[in-house]
Protein backbone atom coordinates (compact mmCIF):
# COMPACT_ATOMS: atom_id res chain seq x y z
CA UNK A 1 35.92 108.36 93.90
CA UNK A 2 36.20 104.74 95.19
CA UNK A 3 38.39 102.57 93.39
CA UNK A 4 37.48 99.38 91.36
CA UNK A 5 37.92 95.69 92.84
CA UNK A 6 40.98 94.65 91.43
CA UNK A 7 39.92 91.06 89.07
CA UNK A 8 42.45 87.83 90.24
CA UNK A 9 45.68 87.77 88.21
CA UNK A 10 45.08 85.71 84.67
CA UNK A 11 47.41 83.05 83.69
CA UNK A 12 48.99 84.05 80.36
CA UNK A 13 48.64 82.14 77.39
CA UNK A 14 51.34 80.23 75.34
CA UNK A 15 52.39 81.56 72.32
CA UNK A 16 52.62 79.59 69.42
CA UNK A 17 49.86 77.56 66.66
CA UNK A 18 47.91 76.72 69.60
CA UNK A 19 47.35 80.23 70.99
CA UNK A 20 46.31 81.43 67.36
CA UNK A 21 43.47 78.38 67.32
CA UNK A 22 42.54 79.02 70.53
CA UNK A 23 42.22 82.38 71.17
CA UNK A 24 43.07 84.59 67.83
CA UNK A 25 41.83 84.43 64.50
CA UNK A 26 44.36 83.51 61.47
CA UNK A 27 43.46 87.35 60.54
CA UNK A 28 45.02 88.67 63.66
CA UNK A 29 47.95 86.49 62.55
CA UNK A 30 48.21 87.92 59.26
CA UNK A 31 48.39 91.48 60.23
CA UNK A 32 50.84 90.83 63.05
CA UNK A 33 53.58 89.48 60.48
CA UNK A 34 52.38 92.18 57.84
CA UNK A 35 53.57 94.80 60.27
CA UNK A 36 56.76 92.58 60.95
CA UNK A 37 57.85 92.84 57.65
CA UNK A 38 56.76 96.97 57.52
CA UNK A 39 59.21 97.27 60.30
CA UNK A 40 62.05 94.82 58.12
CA UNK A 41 61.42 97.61 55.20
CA UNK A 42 61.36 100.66 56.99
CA UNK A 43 64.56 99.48 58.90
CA UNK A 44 66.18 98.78 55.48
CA UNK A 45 65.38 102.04 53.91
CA UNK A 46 66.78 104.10 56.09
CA UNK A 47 70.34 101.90 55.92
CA UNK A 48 70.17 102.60 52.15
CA UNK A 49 69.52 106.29 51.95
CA UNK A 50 71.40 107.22 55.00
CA UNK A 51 74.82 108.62 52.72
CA UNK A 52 72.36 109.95 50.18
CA UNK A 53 70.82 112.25 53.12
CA UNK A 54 74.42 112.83 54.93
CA UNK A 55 74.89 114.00 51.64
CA UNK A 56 72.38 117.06 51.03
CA UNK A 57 73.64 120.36 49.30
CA UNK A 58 71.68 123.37 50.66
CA UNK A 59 70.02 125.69 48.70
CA UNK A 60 72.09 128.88 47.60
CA UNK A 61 71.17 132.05 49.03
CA UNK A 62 68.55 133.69 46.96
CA UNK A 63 68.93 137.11 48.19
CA UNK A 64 72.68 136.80 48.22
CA UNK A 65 72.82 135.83 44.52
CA UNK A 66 69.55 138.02 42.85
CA UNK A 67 70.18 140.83 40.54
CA UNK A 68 69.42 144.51 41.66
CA UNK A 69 66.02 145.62 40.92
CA UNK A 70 65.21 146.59 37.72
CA UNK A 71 61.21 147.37 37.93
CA UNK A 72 59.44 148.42 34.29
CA UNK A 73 56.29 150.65 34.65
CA UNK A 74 54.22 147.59 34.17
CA UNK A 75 55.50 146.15 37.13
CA UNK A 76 51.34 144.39 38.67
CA UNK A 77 51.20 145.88 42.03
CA UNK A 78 49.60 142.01 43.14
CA UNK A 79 52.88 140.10 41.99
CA UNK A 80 55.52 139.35 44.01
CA UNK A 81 58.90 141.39 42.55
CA UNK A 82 62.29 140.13 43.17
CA UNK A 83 64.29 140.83 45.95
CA UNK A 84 66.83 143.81 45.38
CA UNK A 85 70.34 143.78 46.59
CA UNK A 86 70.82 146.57 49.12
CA UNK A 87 74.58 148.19 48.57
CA UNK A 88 76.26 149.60 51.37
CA UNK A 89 77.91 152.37 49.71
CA UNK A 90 74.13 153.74 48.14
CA UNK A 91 71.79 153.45 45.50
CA UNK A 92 72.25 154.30 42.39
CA UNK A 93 71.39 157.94 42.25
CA UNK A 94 70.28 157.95 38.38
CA UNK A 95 67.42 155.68 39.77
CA UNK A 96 65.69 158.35 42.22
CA UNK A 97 63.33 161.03 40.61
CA UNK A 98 63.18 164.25 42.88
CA UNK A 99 59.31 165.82 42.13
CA UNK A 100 59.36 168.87 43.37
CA UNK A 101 56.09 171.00 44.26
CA UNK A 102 55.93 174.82 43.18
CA UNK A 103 54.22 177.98 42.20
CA UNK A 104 54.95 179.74 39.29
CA UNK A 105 55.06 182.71 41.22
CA UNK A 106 57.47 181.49 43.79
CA UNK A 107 59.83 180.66 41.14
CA UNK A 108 61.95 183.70 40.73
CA UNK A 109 62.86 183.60 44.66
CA UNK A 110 62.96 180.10 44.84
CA UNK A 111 64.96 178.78 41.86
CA UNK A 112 68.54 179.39 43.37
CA UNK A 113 67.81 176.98 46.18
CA UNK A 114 66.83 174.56 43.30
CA UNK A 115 69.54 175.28 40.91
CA UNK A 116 72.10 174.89 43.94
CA UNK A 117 71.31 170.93 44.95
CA UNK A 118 69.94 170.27 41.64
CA UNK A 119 73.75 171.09 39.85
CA UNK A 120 75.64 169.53 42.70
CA UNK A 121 75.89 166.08 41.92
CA UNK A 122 75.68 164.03 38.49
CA UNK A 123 72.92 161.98 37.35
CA UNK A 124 70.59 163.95 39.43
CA UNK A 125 66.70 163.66 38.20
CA UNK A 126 64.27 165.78 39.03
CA UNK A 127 60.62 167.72 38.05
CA UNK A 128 59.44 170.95 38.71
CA UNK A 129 55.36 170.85 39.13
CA UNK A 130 53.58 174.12 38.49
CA UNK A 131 49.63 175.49 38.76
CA UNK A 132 50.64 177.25 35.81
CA UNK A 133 53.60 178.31 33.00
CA UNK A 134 56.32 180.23 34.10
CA UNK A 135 56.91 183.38 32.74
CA UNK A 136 60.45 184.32 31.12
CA UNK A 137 63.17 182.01 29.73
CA UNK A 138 63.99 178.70 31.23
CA UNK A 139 67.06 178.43 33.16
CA UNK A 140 68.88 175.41 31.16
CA UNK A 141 70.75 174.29 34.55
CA UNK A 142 66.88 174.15 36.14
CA UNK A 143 65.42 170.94 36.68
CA UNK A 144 62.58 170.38 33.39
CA UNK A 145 58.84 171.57 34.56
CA UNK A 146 55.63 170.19 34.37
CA UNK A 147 52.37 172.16 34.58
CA UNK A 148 50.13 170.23 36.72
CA UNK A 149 46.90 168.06 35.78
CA UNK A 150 43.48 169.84 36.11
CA UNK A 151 42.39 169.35 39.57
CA UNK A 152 38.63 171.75 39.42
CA UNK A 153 37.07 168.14 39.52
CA UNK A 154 38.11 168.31 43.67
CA UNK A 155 36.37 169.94 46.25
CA UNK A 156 37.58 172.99 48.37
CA UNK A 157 36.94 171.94 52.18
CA UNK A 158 39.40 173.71 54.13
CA UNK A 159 42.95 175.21 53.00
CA UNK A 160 43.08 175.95 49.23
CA UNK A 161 42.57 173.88 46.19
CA UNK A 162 46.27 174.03 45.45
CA UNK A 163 46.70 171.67 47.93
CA UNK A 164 45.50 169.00 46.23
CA UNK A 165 47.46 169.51 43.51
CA UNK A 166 50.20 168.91 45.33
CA UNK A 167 49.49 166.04 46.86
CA UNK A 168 48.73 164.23 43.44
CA UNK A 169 52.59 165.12 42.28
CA UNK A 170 54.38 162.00 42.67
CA UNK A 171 51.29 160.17 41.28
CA UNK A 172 51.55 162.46 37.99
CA UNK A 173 55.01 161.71 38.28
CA UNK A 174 54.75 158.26 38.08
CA UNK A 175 52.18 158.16 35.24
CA UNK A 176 55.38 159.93 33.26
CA UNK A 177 56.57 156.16 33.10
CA UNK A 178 59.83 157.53 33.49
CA UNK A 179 62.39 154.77 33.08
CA UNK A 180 64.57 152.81 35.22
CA UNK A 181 63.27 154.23 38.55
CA UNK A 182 63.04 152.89 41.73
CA UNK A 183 62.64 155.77 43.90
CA UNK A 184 60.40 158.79 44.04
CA UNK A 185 61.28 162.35 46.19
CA UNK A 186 58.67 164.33 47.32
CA UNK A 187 59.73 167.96 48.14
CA UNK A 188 58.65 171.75 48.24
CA UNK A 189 60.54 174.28 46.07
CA UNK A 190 62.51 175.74 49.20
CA UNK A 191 63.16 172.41 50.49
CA UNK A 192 67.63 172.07 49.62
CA UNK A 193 68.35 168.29 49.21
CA UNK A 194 71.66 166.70 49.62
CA UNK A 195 70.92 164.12 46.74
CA UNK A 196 74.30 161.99 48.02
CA UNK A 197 73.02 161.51 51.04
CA UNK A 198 69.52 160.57 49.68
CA UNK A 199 70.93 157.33 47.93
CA UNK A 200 73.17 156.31 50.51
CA UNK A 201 69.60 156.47 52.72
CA UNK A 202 67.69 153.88 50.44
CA UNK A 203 70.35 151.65 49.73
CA UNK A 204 69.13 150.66 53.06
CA UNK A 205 65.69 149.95 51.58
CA UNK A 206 64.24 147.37 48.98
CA UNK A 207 62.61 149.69 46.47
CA UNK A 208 60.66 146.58 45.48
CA UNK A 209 58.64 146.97 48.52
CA UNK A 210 56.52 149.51 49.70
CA UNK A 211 58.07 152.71 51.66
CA UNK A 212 57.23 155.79 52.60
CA UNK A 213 60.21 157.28 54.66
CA UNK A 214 60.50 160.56 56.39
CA UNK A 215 60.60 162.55 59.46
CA UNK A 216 58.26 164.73 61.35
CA UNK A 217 58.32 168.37 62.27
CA UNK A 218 61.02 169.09 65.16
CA UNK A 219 57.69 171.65 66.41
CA UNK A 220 55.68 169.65 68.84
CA UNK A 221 52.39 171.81 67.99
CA UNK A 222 53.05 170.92 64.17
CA UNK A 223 53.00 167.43 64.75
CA UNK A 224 49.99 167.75 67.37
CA UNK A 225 48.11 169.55 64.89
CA UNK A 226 48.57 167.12 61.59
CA UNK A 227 50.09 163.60 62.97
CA UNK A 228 52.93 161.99 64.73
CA UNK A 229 52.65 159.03 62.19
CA UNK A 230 53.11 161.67 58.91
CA UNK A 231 56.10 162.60 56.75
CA UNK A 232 56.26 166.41 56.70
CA UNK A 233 56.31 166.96 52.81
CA UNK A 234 58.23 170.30 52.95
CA UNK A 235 61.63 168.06 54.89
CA UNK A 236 60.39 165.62 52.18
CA UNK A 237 59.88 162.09 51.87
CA UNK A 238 60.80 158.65 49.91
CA UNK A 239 58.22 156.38 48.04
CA UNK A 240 59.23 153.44 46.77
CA UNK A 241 58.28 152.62 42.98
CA UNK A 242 55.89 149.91 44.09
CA UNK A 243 53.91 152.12 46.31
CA UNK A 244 53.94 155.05 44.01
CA UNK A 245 52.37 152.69 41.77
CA UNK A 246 49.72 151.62 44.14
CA UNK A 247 48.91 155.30 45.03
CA UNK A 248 48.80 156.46 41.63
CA UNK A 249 45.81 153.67 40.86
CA UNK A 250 43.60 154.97 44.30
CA UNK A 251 45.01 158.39 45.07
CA UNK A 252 41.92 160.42 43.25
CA UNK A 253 39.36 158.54 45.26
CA UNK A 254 41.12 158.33 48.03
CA UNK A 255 41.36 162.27 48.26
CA UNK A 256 37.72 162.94 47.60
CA UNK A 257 37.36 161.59 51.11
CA UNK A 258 40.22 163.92 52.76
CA UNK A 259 39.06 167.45 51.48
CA UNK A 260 39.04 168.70 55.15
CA UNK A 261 42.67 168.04 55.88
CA UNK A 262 44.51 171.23 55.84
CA UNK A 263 47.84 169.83 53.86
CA UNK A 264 49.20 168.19 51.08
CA UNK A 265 51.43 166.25 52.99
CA UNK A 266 48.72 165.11 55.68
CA UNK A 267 46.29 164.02 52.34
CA UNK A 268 49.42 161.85 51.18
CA UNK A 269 49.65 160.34 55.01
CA UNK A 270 45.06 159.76 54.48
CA UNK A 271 46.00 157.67 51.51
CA UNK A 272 49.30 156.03 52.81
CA UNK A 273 47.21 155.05 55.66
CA UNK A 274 43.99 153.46 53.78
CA UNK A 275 47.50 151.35 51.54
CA UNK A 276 48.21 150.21 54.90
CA UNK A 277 51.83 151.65 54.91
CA UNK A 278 53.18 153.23 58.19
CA UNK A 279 56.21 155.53 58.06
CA UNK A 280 59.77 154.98 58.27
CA UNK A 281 61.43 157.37 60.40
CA UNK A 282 64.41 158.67 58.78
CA UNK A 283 66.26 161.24 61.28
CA UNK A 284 68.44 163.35 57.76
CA UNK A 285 64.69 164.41 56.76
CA UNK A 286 64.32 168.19 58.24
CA UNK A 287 60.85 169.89 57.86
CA UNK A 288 62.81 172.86 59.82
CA UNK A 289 59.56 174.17 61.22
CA UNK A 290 61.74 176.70 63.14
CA UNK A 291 63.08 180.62 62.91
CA UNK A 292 66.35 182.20 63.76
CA UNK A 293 69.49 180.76 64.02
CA UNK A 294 69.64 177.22 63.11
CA UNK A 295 72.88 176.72 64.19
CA UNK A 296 72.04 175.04 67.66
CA UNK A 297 69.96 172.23 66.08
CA UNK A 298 72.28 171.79 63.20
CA UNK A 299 75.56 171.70 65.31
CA UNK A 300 73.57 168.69 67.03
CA UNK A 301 72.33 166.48 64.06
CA UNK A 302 71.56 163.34 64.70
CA UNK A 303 74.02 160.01 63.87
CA UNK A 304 72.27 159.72 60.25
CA UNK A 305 73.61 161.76 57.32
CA UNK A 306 72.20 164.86 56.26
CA UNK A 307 69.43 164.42 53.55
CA UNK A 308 66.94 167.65 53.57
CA UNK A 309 66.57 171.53 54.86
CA UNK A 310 63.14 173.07 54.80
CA UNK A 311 62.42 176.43 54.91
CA UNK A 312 65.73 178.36 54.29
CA UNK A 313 63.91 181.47 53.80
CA UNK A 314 63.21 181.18 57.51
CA UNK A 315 66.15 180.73 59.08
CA UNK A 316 69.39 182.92 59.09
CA UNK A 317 71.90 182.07 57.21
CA UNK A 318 73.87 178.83 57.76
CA UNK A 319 77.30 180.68 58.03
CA UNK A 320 76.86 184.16 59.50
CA UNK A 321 79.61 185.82 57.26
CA UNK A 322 77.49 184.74 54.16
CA UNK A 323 74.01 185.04 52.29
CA UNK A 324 71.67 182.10 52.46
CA UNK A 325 72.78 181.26 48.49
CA UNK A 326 76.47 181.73 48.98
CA UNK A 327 76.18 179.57 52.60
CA UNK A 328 74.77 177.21 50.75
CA UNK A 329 77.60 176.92 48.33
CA UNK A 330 79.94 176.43 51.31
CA UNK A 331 78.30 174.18 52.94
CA UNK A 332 78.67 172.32 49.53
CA UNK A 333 82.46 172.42 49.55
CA UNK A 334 82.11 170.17 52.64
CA UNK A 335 79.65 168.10 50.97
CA UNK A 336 81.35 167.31 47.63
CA UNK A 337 84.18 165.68 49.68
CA UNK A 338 82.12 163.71 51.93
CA UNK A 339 78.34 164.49 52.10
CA UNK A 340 78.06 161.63 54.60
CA UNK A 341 80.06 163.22 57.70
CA UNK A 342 78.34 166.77 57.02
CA UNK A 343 77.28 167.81 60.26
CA UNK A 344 78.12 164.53 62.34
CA UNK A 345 78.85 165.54 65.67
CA UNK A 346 82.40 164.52 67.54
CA UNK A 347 82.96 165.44 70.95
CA UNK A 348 86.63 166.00 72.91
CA UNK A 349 87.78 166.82 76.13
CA UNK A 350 91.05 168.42 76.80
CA UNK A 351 93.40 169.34 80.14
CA UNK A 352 91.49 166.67 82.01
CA UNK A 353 88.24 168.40 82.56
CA UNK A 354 88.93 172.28 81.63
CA UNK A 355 87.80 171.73 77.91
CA UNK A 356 84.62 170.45 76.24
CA UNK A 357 85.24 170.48 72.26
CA UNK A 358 81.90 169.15 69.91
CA UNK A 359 82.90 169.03 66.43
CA UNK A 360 79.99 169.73 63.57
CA UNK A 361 82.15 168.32 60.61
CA UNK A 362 82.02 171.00 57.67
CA UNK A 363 80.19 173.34 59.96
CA UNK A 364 81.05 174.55 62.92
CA UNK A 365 83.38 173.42 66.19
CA UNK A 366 82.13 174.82 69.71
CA UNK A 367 84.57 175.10 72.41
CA UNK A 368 83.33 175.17 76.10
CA UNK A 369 85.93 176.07 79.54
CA UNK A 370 84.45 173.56 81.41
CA UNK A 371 83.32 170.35 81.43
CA UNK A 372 80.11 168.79 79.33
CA UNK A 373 78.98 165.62 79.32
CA UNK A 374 78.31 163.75 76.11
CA UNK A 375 74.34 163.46 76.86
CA UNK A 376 74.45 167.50 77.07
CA UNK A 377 76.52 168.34 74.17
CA UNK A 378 73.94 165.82 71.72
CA UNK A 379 71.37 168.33 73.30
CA UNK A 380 70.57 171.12 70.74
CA UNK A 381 71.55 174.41 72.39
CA UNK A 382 68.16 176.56 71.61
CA UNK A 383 69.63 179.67 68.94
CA UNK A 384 66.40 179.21 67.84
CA UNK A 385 62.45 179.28 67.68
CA UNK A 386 59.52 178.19 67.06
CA UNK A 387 57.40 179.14 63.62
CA UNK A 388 55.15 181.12 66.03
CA UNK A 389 57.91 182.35 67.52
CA UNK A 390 58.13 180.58 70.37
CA UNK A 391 61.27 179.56 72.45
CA UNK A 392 59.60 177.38 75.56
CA UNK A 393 61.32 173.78 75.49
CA UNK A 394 58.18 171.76 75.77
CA UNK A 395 57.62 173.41 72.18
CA UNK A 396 60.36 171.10 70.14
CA UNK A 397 59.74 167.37 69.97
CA UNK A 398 63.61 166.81 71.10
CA UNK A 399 65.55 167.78 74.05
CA UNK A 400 67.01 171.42 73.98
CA UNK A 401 69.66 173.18 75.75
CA UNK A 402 68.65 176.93 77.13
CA UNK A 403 71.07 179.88 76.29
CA UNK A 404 72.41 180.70 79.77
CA UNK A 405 71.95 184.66 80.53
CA UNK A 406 75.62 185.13 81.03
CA UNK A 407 77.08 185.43 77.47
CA UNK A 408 80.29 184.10 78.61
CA UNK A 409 79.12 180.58 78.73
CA UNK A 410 78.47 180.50 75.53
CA UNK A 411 80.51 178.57 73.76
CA UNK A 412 83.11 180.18 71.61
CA UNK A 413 82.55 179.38 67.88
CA UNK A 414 84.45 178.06 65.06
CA UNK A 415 83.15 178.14 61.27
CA UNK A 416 84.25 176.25 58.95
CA UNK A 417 86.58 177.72 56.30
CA UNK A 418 87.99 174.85 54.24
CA UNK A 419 87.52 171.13 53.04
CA UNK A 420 89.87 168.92 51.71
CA UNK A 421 90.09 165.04 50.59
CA UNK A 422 92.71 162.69 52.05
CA UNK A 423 96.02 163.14 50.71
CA UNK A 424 99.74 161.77 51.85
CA UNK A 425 100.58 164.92 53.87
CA UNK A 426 96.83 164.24 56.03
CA UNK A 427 97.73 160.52 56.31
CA UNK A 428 95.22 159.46 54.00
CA UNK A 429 92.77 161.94 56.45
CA UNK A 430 89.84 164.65 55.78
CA UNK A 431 90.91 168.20 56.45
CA UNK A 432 88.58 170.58 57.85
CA UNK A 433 89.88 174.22 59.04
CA UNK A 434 87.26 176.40 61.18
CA UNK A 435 88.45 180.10 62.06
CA UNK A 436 87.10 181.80 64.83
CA UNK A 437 83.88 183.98 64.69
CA UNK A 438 84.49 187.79 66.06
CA UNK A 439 81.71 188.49 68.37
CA UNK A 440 81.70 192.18 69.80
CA UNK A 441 79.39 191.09 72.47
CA UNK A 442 81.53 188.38 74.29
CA UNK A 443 84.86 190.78 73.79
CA UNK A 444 84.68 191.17 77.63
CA UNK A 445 84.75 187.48 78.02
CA UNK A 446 87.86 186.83 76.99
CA UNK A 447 90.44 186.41 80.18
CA UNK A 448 87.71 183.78 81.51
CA UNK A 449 88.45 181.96 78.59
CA UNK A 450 91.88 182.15 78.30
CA UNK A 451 94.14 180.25 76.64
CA UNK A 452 90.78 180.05 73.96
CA UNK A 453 91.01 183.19 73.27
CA UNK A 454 94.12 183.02 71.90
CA UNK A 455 93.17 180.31 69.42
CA UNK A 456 91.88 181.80 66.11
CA UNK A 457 91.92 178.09 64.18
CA UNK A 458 90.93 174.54 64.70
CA UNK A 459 92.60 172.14 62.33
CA UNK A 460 90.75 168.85 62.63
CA UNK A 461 91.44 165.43 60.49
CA UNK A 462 88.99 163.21 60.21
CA UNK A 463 88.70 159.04 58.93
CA UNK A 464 86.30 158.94 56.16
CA UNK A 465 83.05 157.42 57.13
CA UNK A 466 83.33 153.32 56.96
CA UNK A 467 80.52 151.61 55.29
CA UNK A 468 79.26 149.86 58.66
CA UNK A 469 78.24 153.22 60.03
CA UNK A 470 75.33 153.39 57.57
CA UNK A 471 74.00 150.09 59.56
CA UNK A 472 75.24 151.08 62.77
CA UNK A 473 76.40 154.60 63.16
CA UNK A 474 78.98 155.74 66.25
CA UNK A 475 80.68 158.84 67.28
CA UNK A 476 83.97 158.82 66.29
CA UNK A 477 86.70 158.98 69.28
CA UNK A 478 88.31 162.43 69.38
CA UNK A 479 91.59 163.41 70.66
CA UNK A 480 93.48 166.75 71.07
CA UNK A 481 96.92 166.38 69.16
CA UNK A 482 97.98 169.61 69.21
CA UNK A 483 97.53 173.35 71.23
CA UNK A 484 99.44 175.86 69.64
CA UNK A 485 99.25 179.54 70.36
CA UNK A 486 96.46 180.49 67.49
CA UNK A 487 95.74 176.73 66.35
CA UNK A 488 94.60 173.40 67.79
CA UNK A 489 94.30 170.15 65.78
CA UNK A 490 91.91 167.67 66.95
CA UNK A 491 91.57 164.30 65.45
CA UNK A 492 88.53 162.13 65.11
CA UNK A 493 89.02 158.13 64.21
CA UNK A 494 87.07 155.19 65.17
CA UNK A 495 86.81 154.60 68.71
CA UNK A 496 89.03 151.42 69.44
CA UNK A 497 88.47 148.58 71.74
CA UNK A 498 87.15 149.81 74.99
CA UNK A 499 87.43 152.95 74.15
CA UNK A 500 84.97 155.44 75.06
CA UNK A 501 84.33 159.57 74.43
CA UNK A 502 85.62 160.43 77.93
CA UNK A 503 88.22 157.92 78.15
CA UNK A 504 90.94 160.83 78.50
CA UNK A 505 89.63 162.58 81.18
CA UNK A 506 91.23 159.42 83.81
């Protein structure tokens, strides 16, 4: 594009009277000292207000300063509620309602299981939902019942109508207008809650917002089958009162479109879905779709404390010297001193590289005669199976360890036998003592794993769990203070500066 002709330079004018009379109206004058004296102002203003802005308190936290939540049953799901405070050391357990699906002909094999977690903590709420009366006398250390609402309104698509009447529990369980709740627990009668550990999960959580928190099934086909995105009812699952509130208004209608689905759980997930509320994984939820012996996956739990067991009826018992009810009672002991390190896995290494040592507090201790790395021993070793019976790894949704055919590398097991709180003579430390299971099988194994064999009980003191591992859970650093001829105490604290899990092995 070809550039303009440049016009001859202009001779500027004068300013003064003369210019404005020549060239300028007396209105362009005007506005030209109007804005002189806008400028003057401005200029001024700021002078003036500059130590009142200098000056400016900030606003005091909200959140820091609100009260915890205290929502009433006529709480309007479109308001906005208050902001909770979230306390590190849990919820209040009084404010969490356990509603817990069952058949009245279940109930004479299933209410020890109840009976156990429902007596092992105070404050503990919870309702039993039945198709129909029980027959007999009820317990008075059972959780109160509830006969479910008429449901022959529904239609029967696929599975049984029985499964819609479990879905609609923790609706009917809100319409109770139960008071001074914030939580609701969705579970199956052979589901065993830690309830502990369920409040020191949601103190995490705002129960003035909507939740639904859970876990999937450790089976890969299970979760193939009904979703990835669903809370597995029978490892249960966490609504928050808001939500429970939201469902209870839509949950009829919003069934009558899901008659096909095959499960309670997976009609809960339809309607969670059409609230628009996505699940919150929550690793201490176990739908324990699994047979056998449990004690590879539960030797390996997960950094998150131990909230549910599903399906104890399937698996063997947790401790192999006891029944399911009396292992369950053990396990307890462990749990009434500190439900939050049950099961958390430690890991030591002793004589440089000769011994690998992972610690299931209040469970078991495996000891290996060689070395395993960290990433390995966080590996479930597979005791275990699938519910169709199946062992193939590609069949769990987690990584799994295969049992080597040589029995000797096995590891050689340790089950708990005692828990105790800190005291002066532990240095203010947990005690756990394992003892040594006798297995017939690996008799022949033991000059390989000598000196082990010798050692018949692992003393191991522990630091209670710190607050700050609920936000950001880590290992604890284990050391080996002590090999005796029949005894070796171990000791677990938190990992200091730069220290790391294999840090004795240089």
């Amino acid at each position: 594009m070809a550039l303009e002709k440049a016009n001859p330079a202009k001779k500027a004018p004068k300013w003064g009277f003369g210019f404005f009379e020549k060239s300028h109206s007396w209105m362009s004058f005007a506005l030209v000292v109007g804005c002189a004296l806008s400028i003057v102002y401005l200029l001024q203003s700021m002078v003036v207000n500059r130590n009142n802005c200098m000056s400016f308190n900030p606003l005091p936290s909200i959140i820091a300063e609100s009260a915890p939540s205290n929502i009433s049953s006529e709480h309007k799901l479109g308001s906005s509620p208050p902001q909770a405070r979230i306390n590190p050391k849990g919820t209040e357990l009084s404010r969490i309602v356990f509603a817990i699906a069952g058949a009245a002909r279940n109930w004479p094999v299933r209410k020890e299981y109840i009976r156990i977690w429902y007596n092992s903590a105070k404050n503990v709420r919870a309702i039993m939902w039945f198709d129909e009366k029980v027959n007999g006398t009820w317990e008075k250390d059972a959780p109160p019942f509830r006969i479910s609402e008429d449901i022959s309104r529904f239609p029967i698509s696929r599975g049984k109508l029985a499964v819609t009447r479990i879905a609609r529990i923790v609706s009917e369980t809100f319409r109770l207008g139960l008071p001074d709740v914030d939580w609701f627990i969705m579970g199956d009668d052979d589901t065993f809650f830690f309830p502990g550990n369920v409040a020191k999960v949601l103190a995490k959580y705002d129960p003035t917002r909507m939740w639904y928190i859970g876990s999937n099934s450790e089976s890969q086909s299970q979760d193939v089958s009904h979703s990835f995105n669903m809370a597995f009812g029978g490892g249960g699952f966490a609504i928050s009162y808001v939500l429970a509130e939201a469902l209870a208004k839509m949950q009829d209608s919003c069934l009558l479109r899901y008659s096909r689905l095959w499960g309670s759980d997976e009609r809960v997930y339809a309607c969670m879905s059409e609230l628009g509320v996505s699940l919150t994984h929550e690793l201490g939820f176990h739908q324990m779709d699994i047979v056998g012996n449990a004690m590879g996956l539960l030797a390996a739990h997960p950094q998150a404390p131990l909230v549910s067991l599903h399906h104890i009826d399937w698996i063997d018992p947790i401790f192999p010297n006891f029944n399911r009810h009396k292992s369950l009672h053990h396990l307890l002991q462990a749990a009434k001193v500190e439900s939050s390190s049950l099961f958390q896995q430690s890991i030591c290494y002793a004589d440089g590289q000769n011994w690998s040592i992972s610690v299931s507090w209040g469970y078991v201790v495996q000891a290996y005669k060689w070395f395993v790395p960290p990433r390995e021993l966080e590996s479930p070793l597979l005791t275990f199976r699938t519910i169709k019976r199946r062992s193939d790894r590609s069949e769990f949704r987690l990584n799994v360890r295969e049992i080597p055919n040589d029995l000797c590398l096995l590891p050689t097991l340790y089950y708990m036998q005692s828990v105790t709180g800190p005291s002066n003579q532990t240095e203010g430390l947990l005690e756990s003592v394992y003892m040594r299971e006798v297995n017939p099988k690996r008799a022949a194994c033991d000059k390989r794993m000598h000196p082990l064999n010798l050692v018949q009980r692992i003393r191991v003191l522990k630091e209670p769990v710190a607050d700050s591992w609920f936000q950001a859970p880590r290992r604890s650093c284990c050391s080996v203070k002590a090999w005796g001829n029949d005894t070796v105490e171990l000791r677990l604290l938190a990992c200091r500066e730069g220290e790391t899990l294999t840090s004795n092995l240089h």
